[in-house]
C-alpha atoms as a PDB file:
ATOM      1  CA  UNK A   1       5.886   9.553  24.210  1.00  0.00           C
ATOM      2  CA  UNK A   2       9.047   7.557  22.842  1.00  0.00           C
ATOM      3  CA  UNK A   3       9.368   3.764  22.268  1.00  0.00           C
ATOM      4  CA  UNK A   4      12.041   1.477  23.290  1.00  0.00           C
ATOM      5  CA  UNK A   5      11.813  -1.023  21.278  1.00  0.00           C
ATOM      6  CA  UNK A   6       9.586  -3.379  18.475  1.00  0.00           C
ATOM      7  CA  UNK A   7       6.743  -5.080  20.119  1.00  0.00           C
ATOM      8  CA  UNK A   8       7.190  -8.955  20.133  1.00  0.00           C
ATOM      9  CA  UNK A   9       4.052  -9.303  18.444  1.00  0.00           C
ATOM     10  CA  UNK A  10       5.061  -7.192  15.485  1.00  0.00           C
ATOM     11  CA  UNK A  11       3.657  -7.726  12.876  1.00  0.00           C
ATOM     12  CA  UNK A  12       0.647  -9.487  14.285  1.00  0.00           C
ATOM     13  CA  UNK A  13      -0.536 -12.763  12.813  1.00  0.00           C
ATOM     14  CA  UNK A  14      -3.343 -11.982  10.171  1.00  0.00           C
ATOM     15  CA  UNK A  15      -7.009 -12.562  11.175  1.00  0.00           C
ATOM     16  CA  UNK A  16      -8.302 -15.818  10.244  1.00  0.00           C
ATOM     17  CA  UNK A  17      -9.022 -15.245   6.385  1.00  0.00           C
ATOM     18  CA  UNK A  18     -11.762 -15.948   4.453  1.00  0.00           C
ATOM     19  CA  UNK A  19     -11.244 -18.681   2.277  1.00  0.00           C
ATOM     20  CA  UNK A  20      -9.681 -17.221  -1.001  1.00  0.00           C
ATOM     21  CA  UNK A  21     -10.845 -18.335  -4.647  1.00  0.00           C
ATOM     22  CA  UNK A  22      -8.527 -21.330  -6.298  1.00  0.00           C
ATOM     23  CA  UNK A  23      -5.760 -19.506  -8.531  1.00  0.00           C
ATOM     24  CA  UNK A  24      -5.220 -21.961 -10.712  1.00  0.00           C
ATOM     25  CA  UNK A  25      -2.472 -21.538 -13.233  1.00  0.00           C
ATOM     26  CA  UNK A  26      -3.211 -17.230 -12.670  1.00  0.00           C
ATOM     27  CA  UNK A  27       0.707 -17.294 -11.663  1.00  0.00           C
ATOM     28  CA  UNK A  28       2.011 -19.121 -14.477  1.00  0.00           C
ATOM     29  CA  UNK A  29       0.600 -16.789 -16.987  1.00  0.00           C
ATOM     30  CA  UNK A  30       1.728 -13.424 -15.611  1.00  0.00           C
ATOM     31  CA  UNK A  31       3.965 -11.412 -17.477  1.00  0.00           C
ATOM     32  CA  UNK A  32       7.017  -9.997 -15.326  1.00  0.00           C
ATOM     33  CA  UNK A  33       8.184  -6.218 -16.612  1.00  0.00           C
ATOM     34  CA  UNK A  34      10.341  -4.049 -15.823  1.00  0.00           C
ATOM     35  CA  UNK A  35      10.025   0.082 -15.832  1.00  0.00           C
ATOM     36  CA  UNK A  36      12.477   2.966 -15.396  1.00  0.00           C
ATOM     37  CA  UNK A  37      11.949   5.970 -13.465  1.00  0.00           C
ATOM     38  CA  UNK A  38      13.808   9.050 -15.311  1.00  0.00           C
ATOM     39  CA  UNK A  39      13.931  10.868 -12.175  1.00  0.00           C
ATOM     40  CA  UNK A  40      17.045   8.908 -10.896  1.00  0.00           C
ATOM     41  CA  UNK A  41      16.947   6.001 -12.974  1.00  0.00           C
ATOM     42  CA  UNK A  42      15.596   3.124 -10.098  1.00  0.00           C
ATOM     43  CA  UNK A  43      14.076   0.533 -11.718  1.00  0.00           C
ATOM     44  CA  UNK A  44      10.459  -0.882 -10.907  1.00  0.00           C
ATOM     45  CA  UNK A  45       9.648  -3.812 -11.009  1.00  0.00           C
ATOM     46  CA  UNK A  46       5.863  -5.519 -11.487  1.00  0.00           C
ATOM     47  CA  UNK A  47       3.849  -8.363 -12.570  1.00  0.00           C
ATOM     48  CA  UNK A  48       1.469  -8.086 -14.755  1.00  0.00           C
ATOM     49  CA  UNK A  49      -2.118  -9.739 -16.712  1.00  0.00           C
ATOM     50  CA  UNK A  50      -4.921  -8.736 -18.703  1.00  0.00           C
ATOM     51  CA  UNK A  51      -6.094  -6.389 -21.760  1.00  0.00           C
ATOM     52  CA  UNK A  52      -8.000  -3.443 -21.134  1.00  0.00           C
ATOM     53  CA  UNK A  53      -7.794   0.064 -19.187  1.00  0.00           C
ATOM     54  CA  UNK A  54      -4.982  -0.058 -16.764  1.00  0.00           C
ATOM     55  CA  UNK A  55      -5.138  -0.240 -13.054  1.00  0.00           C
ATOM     56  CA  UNK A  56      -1.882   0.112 -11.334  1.00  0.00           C
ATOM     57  CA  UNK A  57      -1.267  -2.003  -7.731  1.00  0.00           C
ATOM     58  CA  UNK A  58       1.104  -0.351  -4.978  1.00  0.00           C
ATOM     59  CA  UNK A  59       1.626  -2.701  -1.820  1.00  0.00           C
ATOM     60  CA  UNK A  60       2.398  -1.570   1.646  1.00  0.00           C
ATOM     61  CA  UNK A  61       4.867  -2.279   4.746  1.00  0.00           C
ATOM     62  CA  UNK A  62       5.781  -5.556   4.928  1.00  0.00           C
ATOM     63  CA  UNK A  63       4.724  -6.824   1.815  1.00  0.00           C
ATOM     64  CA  UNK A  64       5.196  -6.657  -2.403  1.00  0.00           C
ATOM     65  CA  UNK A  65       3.445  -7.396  -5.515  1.00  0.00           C
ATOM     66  CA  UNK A  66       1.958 -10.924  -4.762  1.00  0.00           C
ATOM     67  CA  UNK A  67      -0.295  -9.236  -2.179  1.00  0.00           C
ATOM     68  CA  UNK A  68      -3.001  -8.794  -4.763  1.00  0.00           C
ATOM     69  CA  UNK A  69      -2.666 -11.830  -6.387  1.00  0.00           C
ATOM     70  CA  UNK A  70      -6.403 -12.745  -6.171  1.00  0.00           C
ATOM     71  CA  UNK A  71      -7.658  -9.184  -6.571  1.00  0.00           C
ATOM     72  CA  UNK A  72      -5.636  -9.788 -10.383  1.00  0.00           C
ATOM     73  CA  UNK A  73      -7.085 -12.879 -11.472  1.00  0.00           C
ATOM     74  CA  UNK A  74     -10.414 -11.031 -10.503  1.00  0.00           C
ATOM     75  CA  UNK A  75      -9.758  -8.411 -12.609  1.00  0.00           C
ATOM     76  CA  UNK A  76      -7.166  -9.656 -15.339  1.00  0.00           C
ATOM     77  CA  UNK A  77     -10.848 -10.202 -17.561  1.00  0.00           C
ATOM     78  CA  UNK A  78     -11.610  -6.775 -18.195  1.00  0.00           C
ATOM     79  CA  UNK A  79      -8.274  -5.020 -17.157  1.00  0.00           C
ATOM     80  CA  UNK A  80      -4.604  -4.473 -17.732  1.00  0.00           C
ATOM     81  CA  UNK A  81      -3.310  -4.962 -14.022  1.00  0.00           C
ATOM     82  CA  UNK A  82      -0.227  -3.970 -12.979  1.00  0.00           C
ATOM     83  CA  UNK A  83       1.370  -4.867  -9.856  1.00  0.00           C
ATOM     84  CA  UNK A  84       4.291  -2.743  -8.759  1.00  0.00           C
ATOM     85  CA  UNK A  85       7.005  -3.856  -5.769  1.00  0.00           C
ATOM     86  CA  UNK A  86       7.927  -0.534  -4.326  1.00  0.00           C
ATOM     87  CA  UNK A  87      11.753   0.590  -4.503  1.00  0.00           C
ATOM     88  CA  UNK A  88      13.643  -1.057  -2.026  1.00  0.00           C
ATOM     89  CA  UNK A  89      11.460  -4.232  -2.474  1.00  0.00           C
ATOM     90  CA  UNK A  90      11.669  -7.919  -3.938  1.00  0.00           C
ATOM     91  CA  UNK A  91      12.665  -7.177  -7.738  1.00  0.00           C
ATOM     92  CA  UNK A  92      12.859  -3.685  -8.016  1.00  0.00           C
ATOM     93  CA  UNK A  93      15.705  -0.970  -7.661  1.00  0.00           C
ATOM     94  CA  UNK A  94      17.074  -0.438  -3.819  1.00  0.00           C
ATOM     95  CA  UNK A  95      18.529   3.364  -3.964  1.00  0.00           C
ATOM     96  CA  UNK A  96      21.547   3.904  -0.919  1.00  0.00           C
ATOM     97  CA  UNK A  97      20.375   6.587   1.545  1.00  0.00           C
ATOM     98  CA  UNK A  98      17.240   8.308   2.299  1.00  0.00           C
ATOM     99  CA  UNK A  99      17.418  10.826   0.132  1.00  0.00           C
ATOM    100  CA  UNK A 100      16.488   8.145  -2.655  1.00  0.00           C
ATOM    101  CA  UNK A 101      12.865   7.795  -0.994  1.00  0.00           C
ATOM    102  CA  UNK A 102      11.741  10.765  -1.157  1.00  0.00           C
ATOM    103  CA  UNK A 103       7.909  11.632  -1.976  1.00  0.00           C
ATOM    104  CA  UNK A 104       8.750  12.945  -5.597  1.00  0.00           C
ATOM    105  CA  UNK A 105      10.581   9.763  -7.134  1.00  0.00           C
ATOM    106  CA  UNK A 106       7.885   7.957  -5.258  1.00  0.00           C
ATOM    107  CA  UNK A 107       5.601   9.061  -7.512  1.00  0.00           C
ATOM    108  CA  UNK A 108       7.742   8.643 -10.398  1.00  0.00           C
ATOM    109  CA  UNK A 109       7.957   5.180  -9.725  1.00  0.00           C
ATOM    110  CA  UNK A 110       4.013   4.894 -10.207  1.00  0.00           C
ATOM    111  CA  UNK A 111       4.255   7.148 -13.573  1.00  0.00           C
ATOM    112  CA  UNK A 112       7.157   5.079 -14.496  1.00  0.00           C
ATOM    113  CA  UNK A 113       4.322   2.057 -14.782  1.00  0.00           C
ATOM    114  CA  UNK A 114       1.982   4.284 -16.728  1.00  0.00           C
ATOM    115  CA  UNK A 115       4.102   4.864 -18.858  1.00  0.00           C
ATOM    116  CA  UNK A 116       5.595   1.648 -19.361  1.00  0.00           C
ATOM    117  CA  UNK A 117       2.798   0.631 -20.445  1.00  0.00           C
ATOM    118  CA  UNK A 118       2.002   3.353 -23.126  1.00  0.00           C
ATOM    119  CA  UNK A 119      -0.775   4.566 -21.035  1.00  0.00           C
ATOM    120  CA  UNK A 120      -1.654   8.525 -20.046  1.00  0.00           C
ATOM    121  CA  UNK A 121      -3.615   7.438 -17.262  1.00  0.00           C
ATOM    122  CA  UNK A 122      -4.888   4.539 -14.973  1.00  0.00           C
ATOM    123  CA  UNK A 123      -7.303   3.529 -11.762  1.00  0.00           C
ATOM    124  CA  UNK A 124      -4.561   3.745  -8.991  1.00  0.00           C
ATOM    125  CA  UNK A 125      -4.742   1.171  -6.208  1.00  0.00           C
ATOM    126  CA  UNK A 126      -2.771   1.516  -3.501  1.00  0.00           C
ATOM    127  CA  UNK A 127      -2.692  -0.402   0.507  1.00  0.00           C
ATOM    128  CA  UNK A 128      -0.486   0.620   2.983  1.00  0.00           C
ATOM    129  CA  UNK A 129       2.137   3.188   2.138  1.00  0.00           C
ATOM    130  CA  UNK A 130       1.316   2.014  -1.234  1.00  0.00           C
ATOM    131  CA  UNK A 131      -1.886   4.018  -0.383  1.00  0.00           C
ATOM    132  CA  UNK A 132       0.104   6.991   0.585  1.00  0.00           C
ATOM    133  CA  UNK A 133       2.028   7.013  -2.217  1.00  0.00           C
ATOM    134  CA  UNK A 134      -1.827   6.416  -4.559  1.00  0.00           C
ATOM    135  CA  UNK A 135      -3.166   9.306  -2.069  1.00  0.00           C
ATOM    136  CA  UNK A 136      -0.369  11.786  -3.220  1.00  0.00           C
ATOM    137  CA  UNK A 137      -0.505  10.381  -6.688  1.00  0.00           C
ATOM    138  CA  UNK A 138      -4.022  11.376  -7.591  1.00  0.00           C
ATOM    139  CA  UNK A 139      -3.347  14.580  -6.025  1.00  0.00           C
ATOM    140  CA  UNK A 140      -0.325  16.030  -7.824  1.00  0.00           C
ATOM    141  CA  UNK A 141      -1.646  14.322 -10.773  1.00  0.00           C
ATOM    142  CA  UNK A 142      -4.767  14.439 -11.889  1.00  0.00           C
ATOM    143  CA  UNK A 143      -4.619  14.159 -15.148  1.00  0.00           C
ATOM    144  CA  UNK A 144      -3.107  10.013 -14.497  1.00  0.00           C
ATOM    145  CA  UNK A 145      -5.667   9.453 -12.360  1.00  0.00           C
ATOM    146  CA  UNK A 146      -8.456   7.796 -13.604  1.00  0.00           C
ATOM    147  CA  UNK A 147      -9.362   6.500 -10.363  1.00  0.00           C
ATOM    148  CA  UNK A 148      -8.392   5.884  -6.933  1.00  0.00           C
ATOM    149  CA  UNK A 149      -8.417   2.931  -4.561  1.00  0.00           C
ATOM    150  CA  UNK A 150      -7.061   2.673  -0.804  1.00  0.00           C
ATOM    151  CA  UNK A 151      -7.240  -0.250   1.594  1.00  0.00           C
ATOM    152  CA  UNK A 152      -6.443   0.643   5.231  1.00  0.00           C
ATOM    153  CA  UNK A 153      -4.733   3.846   4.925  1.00  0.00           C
ATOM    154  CA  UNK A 154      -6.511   6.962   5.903  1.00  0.00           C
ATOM    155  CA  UNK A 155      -6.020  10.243   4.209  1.00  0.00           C
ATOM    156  CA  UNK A 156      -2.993  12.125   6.013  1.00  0.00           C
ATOM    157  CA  UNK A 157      -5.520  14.565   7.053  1.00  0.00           C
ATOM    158  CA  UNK A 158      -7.310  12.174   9.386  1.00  0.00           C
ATOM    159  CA  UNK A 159      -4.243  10.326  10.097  1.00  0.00           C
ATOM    160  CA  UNK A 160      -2.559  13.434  11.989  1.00  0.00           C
ATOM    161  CA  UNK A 161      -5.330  14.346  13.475  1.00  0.00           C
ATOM    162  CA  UNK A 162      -5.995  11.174  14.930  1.00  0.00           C
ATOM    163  CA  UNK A 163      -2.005  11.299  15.906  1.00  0.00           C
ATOM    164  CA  UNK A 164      -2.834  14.609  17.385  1.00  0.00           C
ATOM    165  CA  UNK A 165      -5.791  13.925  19.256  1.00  0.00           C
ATOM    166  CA  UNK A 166      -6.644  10.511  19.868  1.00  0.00           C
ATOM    167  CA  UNK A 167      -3.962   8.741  22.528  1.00  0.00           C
ATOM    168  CA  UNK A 168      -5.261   5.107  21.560  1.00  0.00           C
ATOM    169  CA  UNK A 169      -4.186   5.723  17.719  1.00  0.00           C
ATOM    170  CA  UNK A 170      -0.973   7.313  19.183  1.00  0.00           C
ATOM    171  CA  UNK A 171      -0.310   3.813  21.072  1.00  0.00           C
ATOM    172  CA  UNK A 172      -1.306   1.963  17.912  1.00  0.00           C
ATOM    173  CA  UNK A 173       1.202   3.523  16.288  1.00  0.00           C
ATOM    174  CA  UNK A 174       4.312   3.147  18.772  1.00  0.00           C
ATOM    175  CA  UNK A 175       5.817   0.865  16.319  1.00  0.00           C
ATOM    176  CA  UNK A 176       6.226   3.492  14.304  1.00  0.00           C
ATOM    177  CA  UNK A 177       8.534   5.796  16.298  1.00  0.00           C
ATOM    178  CA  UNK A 178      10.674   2.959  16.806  1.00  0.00           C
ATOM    179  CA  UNK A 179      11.178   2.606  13.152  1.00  0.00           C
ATOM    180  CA  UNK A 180      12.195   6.165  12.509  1.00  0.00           C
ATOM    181  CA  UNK A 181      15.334   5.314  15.158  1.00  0.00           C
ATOM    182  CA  UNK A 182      18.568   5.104  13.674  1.00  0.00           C
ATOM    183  CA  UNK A 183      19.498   1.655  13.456  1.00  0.00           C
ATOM    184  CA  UNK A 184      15.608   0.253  13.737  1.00  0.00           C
ATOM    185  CA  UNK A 185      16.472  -2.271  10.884  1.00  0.00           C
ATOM    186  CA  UNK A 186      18.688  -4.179  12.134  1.00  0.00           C
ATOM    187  CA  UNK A 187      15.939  -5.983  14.701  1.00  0.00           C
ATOM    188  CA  UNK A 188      14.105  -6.915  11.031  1.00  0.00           C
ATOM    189  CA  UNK A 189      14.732 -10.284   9.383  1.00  0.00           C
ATOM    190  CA  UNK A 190      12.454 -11.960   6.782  1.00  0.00           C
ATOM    191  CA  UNK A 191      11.120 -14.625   8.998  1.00  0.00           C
ATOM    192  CA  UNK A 192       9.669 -12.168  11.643  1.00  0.00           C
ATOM    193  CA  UNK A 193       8.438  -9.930   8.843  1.00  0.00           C
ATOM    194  CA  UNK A 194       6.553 -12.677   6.737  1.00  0.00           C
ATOM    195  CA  UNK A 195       4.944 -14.486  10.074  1.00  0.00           C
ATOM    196  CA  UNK A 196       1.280 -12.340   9.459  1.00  0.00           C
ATOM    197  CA  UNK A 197       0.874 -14.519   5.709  1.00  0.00           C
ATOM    198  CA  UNK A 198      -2.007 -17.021   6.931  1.00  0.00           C
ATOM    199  CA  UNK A 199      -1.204 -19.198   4.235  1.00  0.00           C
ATOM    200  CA  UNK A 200       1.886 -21.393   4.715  1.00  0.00           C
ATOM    201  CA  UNK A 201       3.016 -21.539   0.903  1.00  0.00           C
ATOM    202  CA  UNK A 202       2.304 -17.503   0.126  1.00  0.00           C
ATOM    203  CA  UNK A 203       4.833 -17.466   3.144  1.00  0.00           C
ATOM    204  CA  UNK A 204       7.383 -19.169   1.463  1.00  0.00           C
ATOM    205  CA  UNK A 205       7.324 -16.854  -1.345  1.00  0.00           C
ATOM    206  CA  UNK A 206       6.968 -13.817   1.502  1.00  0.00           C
ATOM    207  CA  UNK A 207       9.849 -15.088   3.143  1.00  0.00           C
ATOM    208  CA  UNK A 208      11.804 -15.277   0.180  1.00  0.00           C
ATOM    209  CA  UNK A 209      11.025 -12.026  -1.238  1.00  0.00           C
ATOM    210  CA  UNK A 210      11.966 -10.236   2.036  1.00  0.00           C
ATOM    211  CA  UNK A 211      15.412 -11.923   1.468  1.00  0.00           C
ATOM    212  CA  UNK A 212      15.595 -10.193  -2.082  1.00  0.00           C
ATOM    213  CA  UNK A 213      14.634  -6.420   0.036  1.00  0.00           C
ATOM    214  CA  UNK A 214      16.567  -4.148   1.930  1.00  0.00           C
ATOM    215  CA  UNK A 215      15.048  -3.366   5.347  1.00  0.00           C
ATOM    216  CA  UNK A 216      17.196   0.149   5.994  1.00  0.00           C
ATOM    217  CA  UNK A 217      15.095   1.225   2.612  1.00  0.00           C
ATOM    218  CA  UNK A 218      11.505  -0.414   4.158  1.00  0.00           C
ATOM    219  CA  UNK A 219      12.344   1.869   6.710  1.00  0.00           C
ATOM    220  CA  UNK A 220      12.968   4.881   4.607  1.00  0.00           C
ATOM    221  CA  UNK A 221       9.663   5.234   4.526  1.00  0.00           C
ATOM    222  CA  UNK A 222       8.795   5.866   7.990  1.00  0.00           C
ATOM    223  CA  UNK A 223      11.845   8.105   8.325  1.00  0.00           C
ATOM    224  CA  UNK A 224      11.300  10.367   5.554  1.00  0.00           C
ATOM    225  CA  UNK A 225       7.330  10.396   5.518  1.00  0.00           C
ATOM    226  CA  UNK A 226       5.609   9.140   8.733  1.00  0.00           C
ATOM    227  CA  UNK A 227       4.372  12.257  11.144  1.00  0.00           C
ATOM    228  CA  UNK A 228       6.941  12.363  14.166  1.00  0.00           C
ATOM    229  CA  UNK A 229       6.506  13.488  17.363  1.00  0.00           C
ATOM    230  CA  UNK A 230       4.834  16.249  18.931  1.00  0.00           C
ATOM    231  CA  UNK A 231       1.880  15.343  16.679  1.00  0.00           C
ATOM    232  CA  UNK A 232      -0.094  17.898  15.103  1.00  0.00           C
ATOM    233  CA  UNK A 233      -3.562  17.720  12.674  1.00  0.00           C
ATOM    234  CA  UNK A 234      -2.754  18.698   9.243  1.00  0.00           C
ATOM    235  CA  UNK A 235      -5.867  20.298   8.249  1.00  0.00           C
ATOM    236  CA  UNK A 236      -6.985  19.960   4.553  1.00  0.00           C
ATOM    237  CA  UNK A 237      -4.803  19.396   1.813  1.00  0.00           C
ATOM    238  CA  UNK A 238      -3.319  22.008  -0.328  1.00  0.00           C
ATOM    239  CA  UNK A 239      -5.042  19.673  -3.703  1.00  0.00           C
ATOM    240  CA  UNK A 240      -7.994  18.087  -3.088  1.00  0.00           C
ATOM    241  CA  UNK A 241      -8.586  14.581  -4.644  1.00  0.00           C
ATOM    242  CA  UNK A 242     -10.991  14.743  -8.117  1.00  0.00           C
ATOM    243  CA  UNK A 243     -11.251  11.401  -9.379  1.00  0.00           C
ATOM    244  CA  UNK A 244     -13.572   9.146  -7.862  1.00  0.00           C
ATOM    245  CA  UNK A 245     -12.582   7.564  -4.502  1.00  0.00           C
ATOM    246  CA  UNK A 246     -12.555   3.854  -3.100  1.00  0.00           C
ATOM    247  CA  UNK A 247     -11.692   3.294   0.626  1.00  0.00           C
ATOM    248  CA  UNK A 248     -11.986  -0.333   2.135  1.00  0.00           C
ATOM    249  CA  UNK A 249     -10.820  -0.512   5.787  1.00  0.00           C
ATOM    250  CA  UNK A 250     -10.837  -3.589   7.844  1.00  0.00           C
ATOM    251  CA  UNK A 251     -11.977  -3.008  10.979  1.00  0.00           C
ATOM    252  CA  UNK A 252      -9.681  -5.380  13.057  1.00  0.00           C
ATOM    253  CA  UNK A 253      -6.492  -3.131  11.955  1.00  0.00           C
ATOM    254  CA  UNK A 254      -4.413  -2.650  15.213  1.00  0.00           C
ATOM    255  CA  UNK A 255      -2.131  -0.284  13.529  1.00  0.00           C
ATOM    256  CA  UNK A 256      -4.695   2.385  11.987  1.00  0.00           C
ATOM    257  CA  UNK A 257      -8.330   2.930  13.856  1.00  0.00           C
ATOM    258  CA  UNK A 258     -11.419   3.781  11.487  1.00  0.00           C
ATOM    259  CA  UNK A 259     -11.572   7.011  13.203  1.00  0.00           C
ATOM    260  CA  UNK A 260      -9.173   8.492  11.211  1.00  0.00           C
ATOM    261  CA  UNK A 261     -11.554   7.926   7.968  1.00  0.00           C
ATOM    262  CA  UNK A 262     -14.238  10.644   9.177  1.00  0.00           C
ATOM    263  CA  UNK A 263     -14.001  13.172   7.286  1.00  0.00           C
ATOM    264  CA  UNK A 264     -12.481  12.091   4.591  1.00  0.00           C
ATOM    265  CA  UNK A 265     -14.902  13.881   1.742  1.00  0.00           C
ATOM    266  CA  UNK A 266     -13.515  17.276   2.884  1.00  0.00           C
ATOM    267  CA  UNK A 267     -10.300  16.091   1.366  1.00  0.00           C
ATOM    268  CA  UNK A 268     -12.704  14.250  -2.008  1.00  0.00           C
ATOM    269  CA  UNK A 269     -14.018  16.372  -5.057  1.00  0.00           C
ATOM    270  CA  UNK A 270     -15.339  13.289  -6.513  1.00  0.00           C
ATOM    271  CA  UNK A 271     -17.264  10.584  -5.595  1.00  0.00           C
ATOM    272  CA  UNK A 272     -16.341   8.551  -2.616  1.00  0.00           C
ATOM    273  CA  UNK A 273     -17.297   5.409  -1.430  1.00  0.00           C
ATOM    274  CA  UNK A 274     -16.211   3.432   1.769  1.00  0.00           C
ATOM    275  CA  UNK A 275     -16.490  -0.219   2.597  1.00  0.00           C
ATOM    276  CA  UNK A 276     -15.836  -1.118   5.808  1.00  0.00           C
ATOM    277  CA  UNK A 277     -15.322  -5.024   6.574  1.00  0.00           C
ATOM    278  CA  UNK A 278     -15.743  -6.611   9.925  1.00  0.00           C
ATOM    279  CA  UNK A 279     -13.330  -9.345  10.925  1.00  0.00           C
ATOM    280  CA  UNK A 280     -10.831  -8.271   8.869  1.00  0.00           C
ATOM    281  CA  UNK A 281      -7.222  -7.029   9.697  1.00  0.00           C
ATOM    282  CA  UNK A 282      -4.665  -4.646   8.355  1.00  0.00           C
ATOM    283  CA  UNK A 283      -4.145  -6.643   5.024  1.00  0.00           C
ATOM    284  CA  UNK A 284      -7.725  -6.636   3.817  1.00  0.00           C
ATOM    285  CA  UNK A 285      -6.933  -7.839   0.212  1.00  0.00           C
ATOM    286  CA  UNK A 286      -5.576 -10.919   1.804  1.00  0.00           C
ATOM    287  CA  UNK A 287      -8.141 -11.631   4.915  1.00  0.00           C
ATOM    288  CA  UNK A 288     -11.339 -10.904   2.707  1.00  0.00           C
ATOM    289  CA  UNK A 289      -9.764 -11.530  -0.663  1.00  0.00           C
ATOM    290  CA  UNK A 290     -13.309 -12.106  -2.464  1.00  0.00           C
ATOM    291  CA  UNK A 291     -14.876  -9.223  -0.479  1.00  0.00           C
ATOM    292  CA  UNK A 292     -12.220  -7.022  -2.169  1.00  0.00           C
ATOM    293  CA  UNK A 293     -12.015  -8.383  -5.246  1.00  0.00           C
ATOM    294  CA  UNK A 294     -15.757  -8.151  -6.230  1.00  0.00           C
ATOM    295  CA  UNK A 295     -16.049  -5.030  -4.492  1.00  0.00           C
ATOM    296  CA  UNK A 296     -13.390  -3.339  -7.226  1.00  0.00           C
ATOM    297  CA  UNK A 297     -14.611  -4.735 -10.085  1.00  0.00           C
ATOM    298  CA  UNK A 298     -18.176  -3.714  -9.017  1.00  0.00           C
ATOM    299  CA  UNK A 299     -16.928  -0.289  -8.705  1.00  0.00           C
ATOM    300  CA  UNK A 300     -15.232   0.345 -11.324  1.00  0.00           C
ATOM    301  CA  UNK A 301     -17.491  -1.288 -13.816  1.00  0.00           C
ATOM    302  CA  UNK A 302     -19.613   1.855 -12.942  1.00  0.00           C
END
């Protein structure tokens, strides 16, 4: 089943949020750095607060760093937090041609930030394809991973077989095979992409950070990485994940179902714990911002 075109409601309007704790000056006080991935030399850009272990941030599609501006503040106390824009976003380095998107230098990107930071390892929190990237991450690299967070991205494992199996997640995702045409881009502008922010002034700053990105590259993503038609179930992964596992899903996502989360400790070797929250949408770290917050700094102060 094809797709002619982007859905006029895409991307949908956020659910009403949850009102989000005052940030103060939290802004004003971040430190904005800058590190290079060896692999091809793209530079990564992220904003960052705090002492302590590290835990790195990777946002999703459409979106960068100031996503988890709340979830930092939260956890600037006790941690070193790192928030990344992915390449092709806002600040950071915006490779020509697909082949600069590729799955390895994806993950050199999120090793660049380690080790930026002098660090051999750190909690990896990831939303989005930001959690695809943080899936793949903890997998080829255990050792780095000291932990692992994902909002509203199912393993791959559930996501193709949901593809594969269930026709209302195949629907969901229509928008999807649109974006892996050609010349999908060029219906994108940074108005349309930044309409979901809730808040009127984090749109401003959306609007203008879509303005710094390069859409063709957004849509790298989908090209090089997103299942394509016929759909088919994966089955388990070739490494299985060993550092303990976060998974927060809100439950009003019309892009990606909750189904697609059962089964998810086949694909685990540690511990695994899932949060779902009612009444919130895609962008959970935005629509339940406290929810999220306190629920990672309860878990990792295990």
């Amino acid at each position: 089943m094809g797709t002619t075109g982007l859905p006029e409601d895409f991307p949908r309007p956020s659910p009403a949020a949850a009102p989000a704790p005052d940030l103060g000056d939290f802004e004003e006080r971040l430190e904005h750095r800058y590190a290079e991935n060896g692999l091809d030399g793209t530079s990564i850009h992220y904003a960052a607060a705090g002492e302590g272990p590290l835990v790195v941030m990777l946002h999703g599609f459409p979106d960068y760093w100031y996503t988890w501006r709340h979830q930092m503040a939260a956890l600037a106390g006790d941690y070193r937090v790192a928030a990344a824009d992915l390449r092709g976003y806002n600040l950071s380095g915006k490779p020509e041609g697909i082949e600069g998107y590729g799955m390895k230098l994806l993950l050199g990107d999120v090793a660049a930030v380690i080790e930026g930071e002098a660090r051999e390892d750190a909690v990896v929190v990831g939303h989005d394809w930001g959690g695809a990237i943080a899936w793949q991450f903890a997998a080829r690299f255990p050792q780095m991973t000291r932990r692992l967070a994902v909002l509203n991205l199912p393993h791959l494992s559930g996501l193709t077989r949901e593809l594969a199996e269930n026709p209302e997640q195949r629907r969901a995702s229509a928008y999807t095979r649109y974006f892996q045409e050609e010349d999908a881009h060029e219906a994108l502008d940074a108005e349309r992409l930044g309409r979901w922010v809730s808040d009127p002034a984090a749109r401003q700053k959306y609007v203008a950070a879509f303005e710094r990105s390069d859409f063709e590259a957004m849509l790298f993503y989908y090209k090089r990485h997103y299942p394509r038609e016929p759909y088919r179930a994966l089955g388990p992964p070739e490494s299985r994940v060993q550092a303990p596992v976060l998974l927060v899903h809100g439950l009003e996502d019309p892009y990606l179902f909750p189904a697609a989360l059962n089964g998810t400790w086949e694909w685990v070797d540690g511990e695994l714990t899932l949060v779902t929250v009612p009444g919130a949408g895609h962008f959970v770290q935005q629509d339940a911002a406290d929810l999220v917050s306190r629920t990672l700094g309860s878990w990792l102060s295990r």
